[in-house]
Protein backbone atom coordinates (compact mmCIF):
# COMPACT_ATOMS: atom_id res chain seq x y z
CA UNK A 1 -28.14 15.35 -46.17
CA UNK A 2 -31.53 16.94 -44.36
CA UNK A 3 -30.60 19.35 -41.13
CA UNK A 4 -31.17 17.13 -38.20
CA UNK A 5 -31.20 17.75 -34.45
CA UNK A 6 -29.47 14.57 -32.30
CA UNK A 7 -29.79 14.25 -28.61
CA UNK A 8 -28.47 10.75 -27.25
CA UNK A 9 -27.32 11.61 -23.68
CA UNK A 10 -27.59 7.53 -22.34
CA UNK A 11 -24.90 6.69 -20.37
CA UNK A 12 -23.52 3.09 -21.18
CA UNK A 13 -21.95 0.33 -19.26
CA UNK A 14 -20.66 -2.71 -21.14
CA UNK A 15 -18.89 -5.39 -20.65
CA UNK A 16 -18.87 -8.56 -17.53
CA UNK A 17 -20.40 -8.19 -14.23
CA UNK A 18 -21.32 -4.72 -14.97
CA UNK A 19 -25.11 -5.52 -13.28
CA UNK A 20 -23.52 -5.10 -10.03
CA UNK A 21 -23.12 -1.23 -10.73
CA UNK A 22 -26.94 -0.79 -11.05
CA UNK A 23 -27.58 0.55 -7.28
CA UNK A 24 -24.68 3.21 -7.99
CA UNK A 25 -26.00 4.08 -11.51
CA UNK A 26 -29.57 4.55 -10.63
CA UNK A 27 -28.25 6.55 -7.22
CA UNK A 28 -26.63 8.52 -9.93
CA UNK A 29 -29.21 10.07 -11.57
CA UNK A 30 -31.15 10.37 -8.85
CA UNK A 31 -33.33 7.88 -8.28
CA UNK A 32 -33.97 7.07 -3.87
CA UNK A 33 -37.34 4.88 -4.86
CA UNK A 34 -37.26 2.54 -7.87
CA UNK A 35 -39.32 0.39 -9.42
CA UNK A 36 -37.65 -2.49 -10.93
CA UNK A 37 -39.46 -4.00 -13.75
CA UNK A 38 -38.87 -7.28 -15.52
CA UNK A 39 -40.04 -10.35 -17.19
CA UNK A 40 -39.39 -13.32 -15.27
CA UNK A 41 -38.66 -16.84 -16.05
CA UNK A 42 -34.77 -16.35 -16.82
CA UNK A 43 -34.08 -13.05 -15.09
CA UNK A 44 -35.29 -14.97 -11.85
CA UNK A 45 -33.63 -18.25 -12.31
CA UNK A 46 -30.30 -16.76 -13.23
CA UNK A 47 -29.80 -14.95 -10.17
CA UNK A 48 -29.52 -11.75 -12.08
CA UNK A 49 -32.46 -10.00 -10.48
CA UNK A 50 -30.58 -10.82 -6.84
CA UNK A 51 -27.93 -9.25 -8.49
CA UNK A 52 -29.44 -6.62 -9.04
CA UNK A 53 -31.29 -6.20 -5.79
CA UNK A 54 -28.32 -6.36 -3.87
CA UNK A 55 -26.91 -3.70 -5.75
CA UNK A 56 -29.77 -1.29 -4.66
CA UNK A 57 -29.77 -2.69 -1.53
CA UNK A 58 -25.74 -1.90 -0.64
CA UNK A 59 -26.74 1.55 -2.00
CA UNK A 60 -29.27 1.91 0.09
CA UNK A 61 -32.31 2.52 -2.61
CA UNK A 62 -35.32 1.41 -1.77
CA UNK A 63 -36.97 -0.81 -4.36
CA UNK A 64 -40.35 -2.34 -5.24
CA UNK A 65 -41.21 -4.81 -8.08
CA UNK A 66 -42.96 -5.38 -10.95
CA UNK A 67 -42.86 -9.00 -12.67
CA UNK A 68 -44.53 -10.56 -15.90
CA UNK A 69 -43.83 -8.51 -18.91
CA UNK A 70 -44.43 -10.58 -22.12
CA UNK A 71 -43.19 -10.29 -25.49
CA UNK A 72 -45.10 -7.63 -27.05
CA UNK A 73 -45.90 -5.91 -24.20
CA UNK A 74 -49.61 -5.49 -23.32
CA UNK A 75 -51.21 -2.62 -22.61
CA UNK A 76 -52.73 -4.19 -18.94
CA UNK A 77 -49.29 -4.35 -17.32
CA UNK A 78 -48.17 -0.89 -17.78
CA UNK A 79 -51.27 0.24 -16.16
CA UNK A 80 -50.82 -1.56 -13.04
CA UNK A 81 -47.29 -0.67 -13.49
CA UNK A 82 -48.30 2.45 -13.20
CA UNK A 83 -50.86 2.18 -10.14
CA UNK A 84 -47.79 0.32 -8.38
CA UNK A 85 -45.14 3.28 -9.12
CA UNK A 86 -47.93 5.96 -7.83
CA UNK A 87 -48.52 4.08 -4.59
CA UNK A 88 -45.04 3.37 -3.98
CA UNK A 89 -43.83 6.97 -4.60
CA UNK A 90 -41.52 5.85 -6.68
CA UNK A 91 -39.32 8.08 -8.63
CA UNK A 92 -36.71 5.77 -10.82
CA UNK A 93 -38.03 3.16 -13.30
CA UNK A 94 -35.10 0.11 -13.92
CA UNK A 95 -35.90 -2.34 -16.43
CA UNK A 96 -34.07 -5.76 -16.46
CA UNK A 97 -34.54 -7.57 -19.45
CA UNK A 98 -34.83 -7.32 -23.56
CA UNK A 99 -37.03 -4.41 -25.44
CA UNK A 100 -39.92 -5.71 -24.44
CA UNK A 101 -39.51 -4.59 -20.73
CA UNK A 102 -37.74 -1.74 -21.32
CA UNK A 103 -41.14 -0.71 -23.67
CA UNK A 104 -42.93 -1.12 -21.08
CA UNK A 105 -41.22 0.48 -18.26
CA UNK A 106 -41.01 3.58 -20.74
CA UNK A 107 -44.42 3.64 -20.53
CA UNK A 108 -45.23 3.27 -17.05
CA UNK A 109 -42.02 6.08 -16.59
CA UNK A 110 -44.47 8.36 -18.60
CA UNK A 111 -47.64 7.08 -17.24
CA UNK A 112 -47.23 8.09 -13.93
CA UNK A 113 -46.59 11.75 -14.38
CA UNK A 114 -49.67 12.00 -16.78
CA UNK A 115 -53.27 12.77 -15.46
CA UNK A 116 -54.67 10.96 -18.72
CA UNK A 117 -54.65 7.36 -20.21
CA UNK A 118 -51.20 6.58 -21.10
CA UNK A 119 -51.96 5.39 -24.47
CA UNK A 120 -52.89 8.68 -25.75
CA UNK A 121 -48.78 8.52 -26.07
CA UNK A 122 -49.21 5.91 -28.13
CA UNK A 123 -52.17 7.47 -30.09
CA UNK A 124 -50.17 10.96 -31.23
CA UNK A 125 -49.39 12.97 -28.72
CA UNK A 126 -46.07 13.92 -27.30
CA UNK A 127 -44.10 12.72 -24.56
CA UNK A 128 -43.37 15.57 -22.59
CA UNK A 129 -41.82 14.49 -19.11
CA UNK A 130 -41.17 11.47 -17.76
CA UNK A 131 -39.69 9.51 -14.57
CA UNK A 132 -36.03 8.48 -15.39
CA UNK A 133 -35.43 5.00 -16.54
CA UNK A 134 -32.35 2.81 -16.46
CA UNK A 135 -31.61 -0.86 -18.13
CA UNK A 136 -30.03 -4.02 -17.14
CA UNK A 137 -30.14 -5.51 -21.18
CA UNK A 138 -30.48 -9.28 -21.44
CA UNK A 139 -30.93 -9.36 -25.12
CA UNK A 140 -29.72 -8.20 -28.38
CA UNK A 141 -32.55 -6.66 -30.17
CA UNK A 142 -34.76 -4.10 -29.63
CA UNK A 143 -32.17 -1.34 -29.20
CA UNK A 144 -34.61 0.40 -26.95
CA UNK A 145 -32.01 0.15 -24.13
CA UNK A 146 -30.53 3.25 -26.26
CA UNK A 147 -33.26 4.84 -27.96
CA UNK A 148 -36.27 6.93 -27.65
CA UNK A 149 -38.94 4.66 -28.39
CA UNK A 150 -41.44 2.72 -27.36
CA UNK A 151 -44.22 0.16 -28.57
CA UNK A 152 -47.06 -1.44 -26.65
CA UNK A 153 -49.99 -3.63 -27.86
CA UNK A 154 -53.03 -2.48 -26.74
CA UNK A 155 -55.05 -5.41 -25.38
CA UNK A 156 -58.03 -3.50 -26.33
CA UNK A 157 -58.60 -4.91 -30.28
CA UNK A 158 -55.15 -6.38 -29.75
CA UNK A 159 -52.88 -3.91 -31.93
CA UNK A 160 -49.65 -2.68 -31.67
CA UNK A 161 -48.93 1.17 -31.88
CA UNK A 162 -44.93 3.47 -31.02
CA UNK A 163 -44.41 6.27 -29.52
CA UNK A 164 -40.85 8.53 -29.42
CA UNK A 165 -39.61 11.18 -27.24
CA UNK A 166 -36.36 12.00 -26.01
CA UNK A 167 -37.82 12.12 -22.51
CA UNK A 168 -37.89 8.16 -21.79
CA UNK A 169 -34.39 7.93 -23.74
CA UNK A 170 -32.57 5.36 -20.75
CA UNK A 171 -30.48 7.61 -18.31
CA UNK A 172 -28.35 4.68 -17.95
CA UNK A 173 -28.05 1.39 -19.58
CA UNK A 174 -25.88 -1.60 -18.26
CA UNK A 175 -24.87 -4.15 -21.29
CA UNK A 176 -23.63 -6.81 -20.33
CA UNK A 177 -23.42 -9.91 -23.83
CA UNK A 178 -22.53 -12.35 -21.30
CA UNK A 179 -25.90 -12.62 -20.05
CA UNK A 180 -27.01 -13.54 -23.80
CA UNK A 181 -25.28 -16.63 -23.63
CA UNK A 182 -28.22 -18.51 -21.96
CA UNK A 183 -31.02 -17.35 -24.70
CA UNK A 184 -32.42 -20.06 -26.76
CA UNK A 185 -31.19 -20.15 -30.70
CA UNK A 186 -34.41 -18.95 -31.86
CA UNK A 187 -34.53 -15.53 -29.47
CA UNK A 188 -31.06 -14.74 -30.19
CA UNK A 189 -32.18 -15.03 -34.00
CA UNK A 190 -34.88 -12.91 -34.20
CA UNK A 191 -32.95 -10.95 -32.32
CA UNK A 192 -30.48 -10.34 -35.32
CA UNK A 193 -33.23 -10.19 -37.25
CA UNK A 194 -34.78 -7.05 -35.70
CA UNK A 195 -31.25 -5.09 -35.66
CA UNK A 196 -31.15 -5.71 -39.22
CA UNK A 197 -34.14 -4.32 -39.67
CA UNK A 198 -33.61 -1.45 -37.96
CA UNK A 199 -30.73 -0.64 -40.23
CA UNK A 200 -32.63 -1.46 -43.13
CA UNK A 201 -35.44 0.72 -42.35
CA UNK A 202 -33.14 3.64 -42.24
CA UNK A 203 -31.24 2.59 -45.07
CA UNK A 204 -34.47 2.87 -47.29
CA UNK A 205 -34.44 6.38 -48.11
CA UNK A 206 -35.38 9.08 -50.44
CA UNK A 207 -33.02 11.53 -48.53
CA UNK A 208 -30.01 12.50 -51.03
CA UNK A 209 -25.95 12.55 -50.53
CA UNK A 210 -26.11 10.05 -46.95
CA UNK A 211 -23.08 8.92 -47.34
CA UNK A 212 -22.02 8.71 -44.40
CA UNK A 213 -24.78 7.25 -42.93
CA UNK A 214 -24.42 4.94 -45.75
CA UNK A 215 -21.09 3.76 -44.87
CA UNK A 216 -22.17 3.11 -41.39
CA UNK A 217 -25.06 0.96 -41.82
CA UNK A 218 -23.86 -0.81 -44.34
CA UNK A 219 -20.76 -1.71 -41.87
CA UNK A 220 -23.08 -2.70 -38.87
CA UNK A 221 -24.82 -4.98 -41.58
CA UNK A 222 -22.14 -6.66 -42.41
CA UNK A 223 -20.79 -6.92 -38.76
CA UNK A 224 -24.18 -9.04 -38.14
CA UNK A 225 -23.61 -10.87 -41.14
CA UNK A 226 -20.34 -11.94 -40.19
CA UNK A 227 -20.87 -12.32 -36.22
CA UNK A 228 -24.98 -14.02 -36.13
CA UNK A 229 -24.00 -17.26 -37.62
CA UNK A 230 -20.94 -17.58 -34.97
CA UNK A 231 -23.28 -16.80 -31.91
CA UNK A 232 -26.28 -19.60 -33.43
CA UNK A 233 -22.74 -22.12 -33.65
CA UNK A 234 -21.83 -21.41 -30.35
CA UNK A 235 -24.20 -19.70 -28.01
CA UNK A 236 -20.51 -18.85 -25.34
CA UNK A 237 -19.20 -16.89 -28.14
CA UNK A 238 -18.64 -13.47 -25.71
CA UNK A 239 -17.10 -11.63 -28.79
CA UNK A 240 -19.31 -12.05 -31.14
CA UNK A 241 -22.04 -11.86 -28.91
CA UNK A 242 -20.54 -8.82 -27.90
CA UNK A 243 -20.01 -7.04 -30.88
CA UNK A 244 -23.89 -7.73 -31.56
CA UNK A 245 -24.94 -6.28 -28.24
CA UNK A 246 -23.43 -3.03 -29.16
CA UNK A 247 -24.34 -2.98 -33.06
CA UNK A 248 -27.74 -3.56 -31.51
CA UNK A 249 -27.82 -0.38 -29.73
CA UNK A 250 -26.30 1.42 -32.63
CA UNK A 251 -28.93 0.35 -34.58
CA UNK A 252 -31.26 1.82 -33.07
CA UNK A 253 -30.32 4.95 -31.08
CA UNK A 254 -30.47 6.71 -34.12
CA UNK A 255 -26.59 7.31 -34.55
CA UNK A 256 -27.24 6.11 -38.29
CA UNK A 257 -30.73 7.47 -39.15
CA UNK A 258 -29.97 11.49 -38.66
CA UNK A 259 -30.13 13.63 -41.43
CA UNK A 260 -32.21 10.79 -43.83
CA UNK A 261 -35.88 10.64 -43.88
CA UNK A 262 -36.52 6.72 -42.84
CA UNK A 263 -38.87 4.25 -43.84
CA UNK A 264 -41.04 1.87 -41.24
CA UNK A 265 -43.22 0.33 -43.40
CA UNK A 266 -42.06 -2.99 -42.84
CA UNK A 267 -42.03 -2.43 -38.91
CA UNK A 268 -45.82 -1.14 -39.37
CA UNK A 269 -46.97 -4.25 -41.72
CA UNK A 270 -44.71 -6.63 -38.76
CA UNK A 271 -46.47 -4.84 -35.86
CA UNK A 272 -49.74 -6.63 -36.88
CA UNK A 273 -48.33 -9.71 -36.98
CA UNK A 274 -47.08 -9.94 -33.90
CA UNK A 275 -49.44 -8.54 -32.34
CA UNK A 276 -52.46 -10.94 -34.11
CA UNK A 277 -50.40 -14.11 -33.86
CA UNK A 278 -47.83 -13.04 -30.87
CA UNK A 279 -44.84 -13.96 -32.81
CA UNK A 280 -41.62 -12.71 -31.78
CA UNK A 281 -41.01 -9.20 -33.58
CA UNK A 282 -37.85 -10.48 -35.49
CA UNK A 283 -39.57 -13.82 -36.63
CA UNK A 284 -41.92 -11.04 -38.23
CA UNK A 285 -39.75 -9.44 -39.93
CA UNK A 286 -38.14 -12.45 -41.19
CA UNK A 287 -40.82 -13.13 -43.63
CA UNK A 288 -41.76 -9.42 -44.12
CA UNK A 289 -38.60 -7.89 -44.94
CA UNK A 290 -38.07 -10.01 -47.83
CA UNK A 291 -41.48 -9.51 -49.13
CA UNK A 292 -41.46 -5.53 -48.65
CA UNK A 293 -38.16 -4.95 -50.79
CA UNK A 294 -39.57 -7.40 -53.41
CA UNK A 295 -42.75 -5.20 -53.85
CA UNK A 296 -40.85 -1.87 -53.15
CA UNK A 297 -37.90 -2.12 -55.31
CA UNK A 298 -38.50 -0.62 -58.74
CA UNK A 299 -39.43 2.46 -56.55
CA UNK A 300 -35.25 3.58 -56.51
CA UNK A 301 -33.56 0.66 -58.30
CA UNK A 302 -30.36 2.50 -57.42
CA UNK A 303 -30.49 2.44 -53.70
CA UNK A 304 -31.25 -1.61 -53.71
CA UNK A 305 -28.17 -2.50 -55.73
CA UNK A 306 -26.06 -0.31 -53.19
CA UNK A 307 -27.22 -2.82 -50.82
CA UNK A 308 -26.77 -5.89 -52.67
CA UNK A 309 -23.45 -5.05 -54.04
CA UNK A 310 -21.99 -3.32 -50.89
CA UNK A 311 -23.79 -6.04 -48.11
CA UNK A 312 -24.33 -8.69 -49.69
CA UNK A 313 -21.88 -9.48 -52.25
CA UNK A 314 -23.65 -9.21 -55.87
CA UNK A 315 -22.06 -8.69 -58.68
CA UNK A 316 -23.68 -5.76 -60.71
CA UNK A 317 -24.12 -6.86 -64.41
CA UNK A 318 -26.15 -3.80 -64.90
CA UNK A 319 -29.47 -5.79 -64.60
CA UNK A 320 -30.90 -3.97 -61.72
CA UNK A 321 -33.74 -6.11 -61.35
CA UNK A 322 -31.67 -9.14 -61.44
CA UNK A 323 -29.18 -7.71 -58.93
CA UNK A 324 -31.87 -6.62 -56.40
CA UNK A 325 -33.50 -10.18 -56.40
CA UNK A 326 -30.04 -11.86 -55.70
CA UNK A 327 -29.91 -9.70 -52.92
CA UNK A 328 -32.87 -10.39 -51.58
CA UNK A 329 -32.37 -13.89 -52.10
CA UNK A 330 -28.53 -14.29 -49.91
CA UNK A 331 -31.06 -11.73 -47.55
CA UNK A 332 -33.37 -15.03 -47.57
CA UNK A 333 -31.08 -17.72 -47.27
CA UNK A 334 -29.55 -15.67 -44.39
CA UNK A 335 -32.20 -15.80 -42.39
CA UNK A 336 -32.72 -19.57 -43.18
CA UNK A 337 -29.39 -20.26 -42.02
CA UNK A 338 -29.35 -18.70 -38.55
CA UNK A 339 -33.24 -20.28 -38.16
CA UNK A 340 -35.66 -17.88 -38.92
CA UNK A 341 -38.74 -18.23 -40.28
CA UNK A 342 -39.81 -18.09 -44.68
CA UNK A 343 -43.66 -17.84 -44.77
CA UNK A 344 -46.97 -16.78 -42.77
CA UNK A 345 -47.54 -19.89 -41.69
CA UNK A 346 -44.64 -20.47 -39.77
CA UNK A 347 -45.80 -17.95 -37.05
CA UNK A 348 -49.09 -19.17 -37.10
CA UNK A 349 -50.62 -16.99 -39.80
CA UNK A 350 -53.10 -18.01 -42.89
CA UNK A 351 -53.99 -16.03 -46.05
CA UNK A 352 -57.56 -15.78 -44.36
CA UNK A 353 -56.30 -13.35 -42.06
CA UNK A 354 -55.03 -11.29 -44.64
CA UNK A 355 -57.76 -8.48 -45.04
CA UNK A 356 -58.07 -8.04 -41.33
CA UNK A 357 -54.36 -7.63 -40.95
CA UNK A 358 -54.22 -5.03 -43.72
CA UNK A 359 -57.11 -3.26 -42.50
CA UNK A 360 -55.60 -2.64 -38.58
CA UNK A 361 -52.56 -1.55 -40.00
CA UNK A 362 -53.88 1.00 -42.31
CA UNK A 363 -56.64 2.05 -40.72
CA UNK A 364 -57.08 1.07 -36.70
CA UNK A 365 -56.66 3.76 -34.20
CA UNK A 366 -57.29 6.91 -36.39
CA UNK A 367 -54.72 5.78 -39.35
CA UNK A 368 -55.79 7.13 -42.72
CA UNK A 369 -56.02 3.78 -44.44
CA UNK A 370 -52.37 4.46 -45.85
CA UNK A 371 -49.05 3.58 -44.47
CA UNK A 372 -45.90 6.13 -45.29
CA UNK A 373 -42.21 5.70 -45.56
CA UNK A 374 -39.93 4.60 -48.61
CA UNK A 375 -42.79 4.69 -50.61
CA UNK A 376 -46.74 5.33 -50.06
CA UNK A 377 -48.75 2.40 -49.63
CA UNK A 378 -52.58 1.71 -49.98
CA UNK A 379 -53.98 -0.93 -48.15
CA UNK A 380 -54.09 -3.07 -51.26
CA UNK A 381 -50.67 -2.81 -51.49
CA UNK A 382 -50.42 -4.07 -47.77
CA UNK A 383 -52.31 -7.02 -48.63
CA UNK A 384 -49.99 -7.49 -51.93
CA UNK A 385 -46.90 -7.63 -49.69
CA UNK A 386 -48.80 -10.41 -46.74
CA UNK A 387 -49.57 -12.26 -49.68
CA UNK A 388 -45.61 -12.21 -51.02
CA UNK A 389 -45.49 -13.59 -47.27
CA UNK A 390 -47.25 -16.98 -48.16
């Protein structure tokens, strides 16, 4: 295990009705003018955003808002965001809704105490202060309701590019999994999707004696392997949904990535995706996943037969390369079963796109025409693993 620092000072609420706590959280740490910044559509027509209003309301918190954020956040709204939060004097950032708003009201919480363009965040440099931002979650996914990160796409050549810093790690974050209940099928699976992912990209490693961080992945991977098919059965399954909502945030607050370098590849090769075709992240990394560990594997044979033995079920007969691909196959017909997608085309892509997609994620905005993780990749590898994706 590699010496690791670990700062994770979010302060959770979970369980029912906890939205009505917001006013008194965000009067907690401070905040007297907020910004509340959201989606729409099913925020609105739930009543949750009342909810929530009302809550800084009876504490007295003035409160401004800030609608529209898509999936895959665009760079356009988190500058007005942050033209709204400068005029308003506002000095508390709440986000209600999935990763993608909370993404974006990171950025607008770092935007407005920078004298620069806020993607220069997003282009290298560090995150040094920040306003304070809380969550109201409304899906399983993301995890950014618990972690440190952050990723926009730029409207500007239409890319997608993260940023980390423990400054716009949530002061607060209110989970509620009954307000998942309402999401249709296909968010909730992509949703699953993406906390898989996260664990996976942590489990890929070249870091040495992790057990422990193992052990705990490999148990949050088979908690969503046990509780996504229940929640796609029956979307009122509070339990299960529960027990997602929190694995969620474990996934990605880092709990289970210290002292292990971590991979990202896949997330990188996704990014472009999504951001080309506007896909939903997990439906990415649906068909990516599978492709990357087929092209990655013979780098540590080892480490993907842990996984297929201890997650998904193989049997080792000592053929590692036999083993791996059974994994990656029940990994497959996983996916397939709680309604993801198998192939590029499904989200829209074609194998003509292929050389432009490799060629913004190794080289746009000042990348060095490689990608780094689990292994180094070229960017003809890149286009070996979209192709897999066909």
């Amino acid at each position: 295990m590699e010496n690791f620092s670990f700062y994770s000072p979010t302060y959770f609420l979970f369980g029912k009705d906890q939205e009505t706590k917001a006013g008194e959280m965000v009067k907690r740490f401070g905040g007297t003018r907020v910004l509340i910044h959201y989606g729409g559509g099913s925020v609105v027509r739930s009543g949750l955003l009342d909810r929530v209003m009302k809550s800084l309301d009876d504490a007295g918190i003035y409160h401004t808002e800030l609608g529209g954020v898509k999936p895959n956040p665009r760079s356009g709204l988190v500058y007005e965001g942050i033209d709204l939060g400068r005029k308003e004097k506002v000095n508390f950032i709440l986000a209600v809704g999935g990763g993608s708003v909370i993404d974006s009201s990171k950025a607008i919480a770092a935007g407005i105490l920078y004298d620069g363009d806020f993607w220069d965040f997003y282009s290298g440099k560090h995150i040094e202060k920040a306003l304070p931002v809380g969550t109201v979650l409304t899906i399983a996914a993301a995890g950014s309701e618990g972690s440190p990160d952050s990723v926009i796409t730029n409207e500007n050549g239409m890319f997608k590019r993260g940023t980390g810093s423990d400054a716009i790690r949530p002061a607060f974050s209110i989970l509620n999994p009954a307000l998942t209940q309402t999401l249709p099928p296909y968010q909730t699976a992509a949703g699953i999707t993406d906390i898989m992912a996260h664990l996976l990209e942590r489990y890929l490693t070249n870091s040495k004696d992790v057990v422990t961080t193992d052990r705990l992945i490999e148990g949050l991977l088979l908690s969503m392997i046990e509780e996504g098919p229940k929640v796609i059965d029956d979307p009122d399954d509070y339990e299960a949904r529960a027990n997602i909502m929190w694995a969620g945030m474990m996934a990605h607050n880092n709990s289970c990535g210290v002292g292990r370098s971590q991979d990202w590849n896949s997330h990188n090769i996704e990014h472009e995706l999504s951001a080309l075709y506007d896909c939903a992240h997990g439906a990415g990394l649906a068909i990516t996943f599978p492709a990357y560990l087929t092209y990655v594997w013979k780098h540590d044979p080892a480490r993907l037969v842990q996984l297929s033995v201890r997650v998904w079920g193989v049997e080792d007969t000592g053929d590692d390369e036999k083993t791996i691909m059974e994994g990656i196959r029940r990994y497959r017909e996983y996916l397939k079963r709680i309604g993801m997608p198998r192939t590029l085309a499904e989200v829209g892509g074609s194998e003509a796109d292929i050389d432009k997609l490799a060629d913004v994620a190794c080289n746009g905005d000042g990348r060095d025409g490689n990608l780094y993780g689990f292994v180094k990749l070229t960017e003809e590898d890149v286009k070996n693993i979209y192709r897999l994706m066909l």
